[in-house]
C-alpha atoms as a PDB file:
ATOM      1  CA  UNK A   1     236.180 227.256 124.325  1.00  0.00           C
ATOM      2  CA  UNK A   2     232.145 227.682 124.787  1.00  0.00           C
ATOM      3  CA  UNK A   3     230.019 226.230 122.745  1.00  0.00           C
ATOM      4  CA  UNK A   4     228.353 228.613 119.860  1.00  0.00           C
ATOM      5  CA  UNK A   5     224.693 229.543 120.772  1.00  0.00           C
ATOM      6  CA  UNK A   6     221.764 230.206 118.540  1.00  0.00           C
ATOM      7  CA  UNK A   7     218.940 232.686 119.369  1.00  0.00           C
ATOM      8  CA  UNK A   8     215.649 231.403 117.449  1.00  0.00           C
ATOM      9  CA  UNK A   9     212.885 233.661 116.882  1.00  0.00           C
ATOM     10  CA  UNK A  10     209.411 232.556 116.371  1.00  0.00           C
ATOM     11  CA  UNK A  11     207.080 234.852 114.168  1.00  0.00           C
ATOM     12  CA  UNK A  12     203.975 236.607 115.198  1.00  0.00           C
ATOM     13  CA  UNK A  13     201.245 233.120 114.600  1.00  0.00           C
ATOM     14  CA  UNK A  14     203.977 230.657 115.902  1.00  0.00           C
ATOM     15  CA  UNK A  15     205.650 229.978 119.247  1.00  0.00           C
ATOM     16  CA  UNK A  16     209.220 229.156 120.650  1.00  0.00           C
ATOM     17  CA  UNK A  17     208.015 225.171 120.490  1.00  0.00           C
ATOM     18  CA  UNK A  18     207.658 225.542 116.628  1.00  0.00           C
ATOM     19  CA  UNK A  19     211.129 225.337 116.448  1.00  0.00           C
ATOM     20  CA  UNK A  20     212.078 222.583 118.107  1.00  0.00           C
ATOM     21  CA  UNK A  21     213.837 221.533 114.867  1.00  0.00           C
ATOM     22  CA  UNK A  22     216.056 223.975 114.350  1.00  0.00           C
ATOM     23  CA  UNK A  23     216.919 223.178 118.248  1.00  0.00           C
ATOM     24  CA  UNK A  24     217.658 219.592 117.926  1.00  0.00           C
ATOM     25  CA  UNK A  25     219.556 220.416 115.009  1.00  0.00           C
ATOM     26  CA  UNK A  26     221.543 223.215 116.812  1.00  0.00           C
ATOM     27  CA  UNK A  27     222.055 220.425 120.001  1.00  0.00           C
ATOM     28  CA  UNK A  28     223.122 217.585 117.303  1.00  0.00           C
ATOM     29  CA  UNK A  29     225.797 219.611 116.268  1.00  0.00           C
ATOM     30  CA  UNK A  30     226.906 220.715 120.177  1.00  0.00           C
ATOM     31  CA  UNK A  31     225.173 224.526 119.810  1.00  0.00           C
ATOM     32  CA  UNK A  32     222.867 226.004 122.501  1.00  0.00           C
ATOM     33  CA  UNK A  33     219.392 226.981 121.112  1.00  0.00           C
ATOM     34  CA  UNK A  34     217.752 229.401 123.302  1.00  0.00           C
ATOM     35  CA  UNK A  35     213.704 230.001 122.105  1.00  0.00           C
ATOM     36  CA  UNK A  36     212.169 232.760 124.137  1.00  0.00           C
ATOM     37  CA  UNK A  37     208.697 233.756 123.738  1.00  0.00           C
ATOM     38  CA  UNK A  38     208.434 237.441 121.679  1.00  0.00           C
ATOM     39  CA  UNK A  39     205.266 238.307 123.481  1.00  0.00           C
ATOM     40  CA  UNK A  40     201.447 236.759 124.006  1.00  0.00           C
ATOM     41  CA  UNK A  41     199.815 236.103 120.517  1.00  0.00           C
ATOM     42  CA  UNK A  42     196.828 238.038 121.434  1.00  0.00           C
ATOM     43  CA  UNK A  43     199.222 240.808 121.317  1.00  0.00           C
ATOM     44  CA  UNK A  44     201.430 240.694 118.374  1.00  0.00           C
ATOM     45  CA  UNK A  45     202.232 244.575 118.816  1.00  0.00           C
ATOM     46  CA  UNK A  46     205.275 243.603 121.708  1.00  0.00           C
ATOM     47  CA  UNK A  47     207.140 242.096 119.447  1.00  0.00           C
ATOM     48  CA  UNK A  48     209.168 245.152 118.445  1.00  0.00           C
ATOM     49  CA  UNK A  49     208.320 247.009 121.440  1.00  0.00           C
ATOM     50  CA  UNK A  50     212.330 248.543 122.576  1.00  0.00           C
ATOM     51  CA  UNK A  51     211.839 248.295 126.325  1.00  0.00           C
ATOM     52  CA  UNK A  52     210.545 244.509 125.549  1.00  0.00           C
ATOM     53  CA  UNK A  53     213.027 243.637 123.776  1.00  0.00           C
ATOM     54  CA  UNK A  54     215.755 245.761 125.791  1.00  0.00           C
ATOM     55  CA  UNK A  55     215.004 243.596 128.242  1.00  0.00           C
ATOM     56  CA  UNK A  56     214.803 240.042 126.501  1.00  0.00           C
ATOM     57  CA  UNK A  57     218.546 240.560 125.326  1.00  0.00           C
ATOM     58  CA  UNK A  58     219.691 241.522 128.656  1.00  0.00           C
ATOM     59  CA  UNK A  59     218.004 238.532 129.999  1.00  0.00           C
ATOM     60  CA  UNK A  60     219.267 236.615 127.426  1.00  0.00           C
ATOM     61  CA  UNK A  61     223.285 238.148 127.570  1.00  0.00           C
ATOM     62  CA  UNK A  62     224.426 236.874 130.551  1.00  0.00           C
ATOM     63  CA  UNK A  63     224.357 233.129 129.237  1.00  0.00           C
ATOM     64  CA  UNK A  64     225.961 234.118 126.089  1.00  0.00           C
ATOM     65  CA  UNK A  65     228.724 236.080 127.225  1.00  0.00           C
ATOM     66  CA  UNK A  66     232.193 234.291 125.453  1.00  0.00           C
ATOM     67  CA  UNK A  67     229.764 233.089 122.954  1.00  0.00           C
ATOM     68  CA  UNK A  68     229.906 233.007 119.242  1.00  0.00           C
ATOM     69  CA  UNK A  69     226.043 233.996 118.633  1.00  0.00           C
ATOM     70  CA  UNK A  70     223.559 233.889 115.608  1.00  0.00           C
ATOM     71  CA  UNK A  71     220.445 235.797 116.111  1.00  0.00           C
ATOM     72  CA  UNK A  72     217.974 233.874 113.358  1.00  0.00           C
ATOM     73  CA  UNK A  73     214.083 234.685 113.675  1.00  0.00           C
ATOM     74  CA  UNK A  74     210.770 233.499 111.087  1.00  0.00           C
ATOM     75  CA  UNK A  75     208.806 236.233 109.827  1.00  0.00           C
ATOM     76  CA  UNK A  76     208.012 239.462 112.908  1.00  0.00           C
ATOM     77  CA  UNK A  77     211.032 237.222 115.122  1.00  0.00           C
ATOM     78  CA  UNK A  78     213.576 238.373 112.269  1.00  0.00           C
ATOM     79  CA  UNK A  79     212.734 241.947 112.392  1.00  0.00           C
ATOM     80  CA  UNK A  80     212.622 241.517 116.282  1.00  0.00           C
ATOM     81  CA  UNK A  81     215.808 239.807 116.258  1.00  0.00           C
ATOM     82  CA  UNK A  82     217.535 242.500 114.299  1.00  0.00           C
ATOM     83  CA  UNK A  83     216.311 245.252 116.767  1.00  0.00           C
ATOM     84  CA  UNK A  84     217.675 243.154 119.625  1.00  0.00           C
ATOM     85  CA  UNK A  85     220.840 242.654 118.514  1.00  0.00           C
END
């Protein structure tokens, strides 16, 4: 059986690295924790862009395949996260 795999995130002032928490707690407990970056800060407006995101889940799918995944996000990542699922 694969190991379960979060997808974290980040909101529209933060970046993948500010959750490096929520990663090491996802690899104590033997999860995957995949961070991708939304878009630059400078422009906030790609986070819910479709084809963006479109094509950060079908980046993303191929390692997660056979996977139990939770799609969390922090602030703009959550409604970003919700469109990509």
């Amino acid at each position: 059986m694969t190991t379960p795999a979060v997808v974290a995130l980040h909101g529209f002032t933060r970046s993948p690295q500010n959750l490096q928490r929520l990663a090491d707690a996802c690899s104590a407990r033997g999860w995957a924790c995949v961070r991708p970056t939304l878009a630059p800060r400078l422009l906030p407006a790609l986070y819910m862009d479709r084809r963006r995101l479109t094509g950060l889940a079908g980046r993303l799918a191929p390692s997660l395949v056979g996977r139990e995944v939770a799609v969390v996000g922090h602030s703009a990542g959550a409604a970003a996260g919700r469109r990509a699922a």
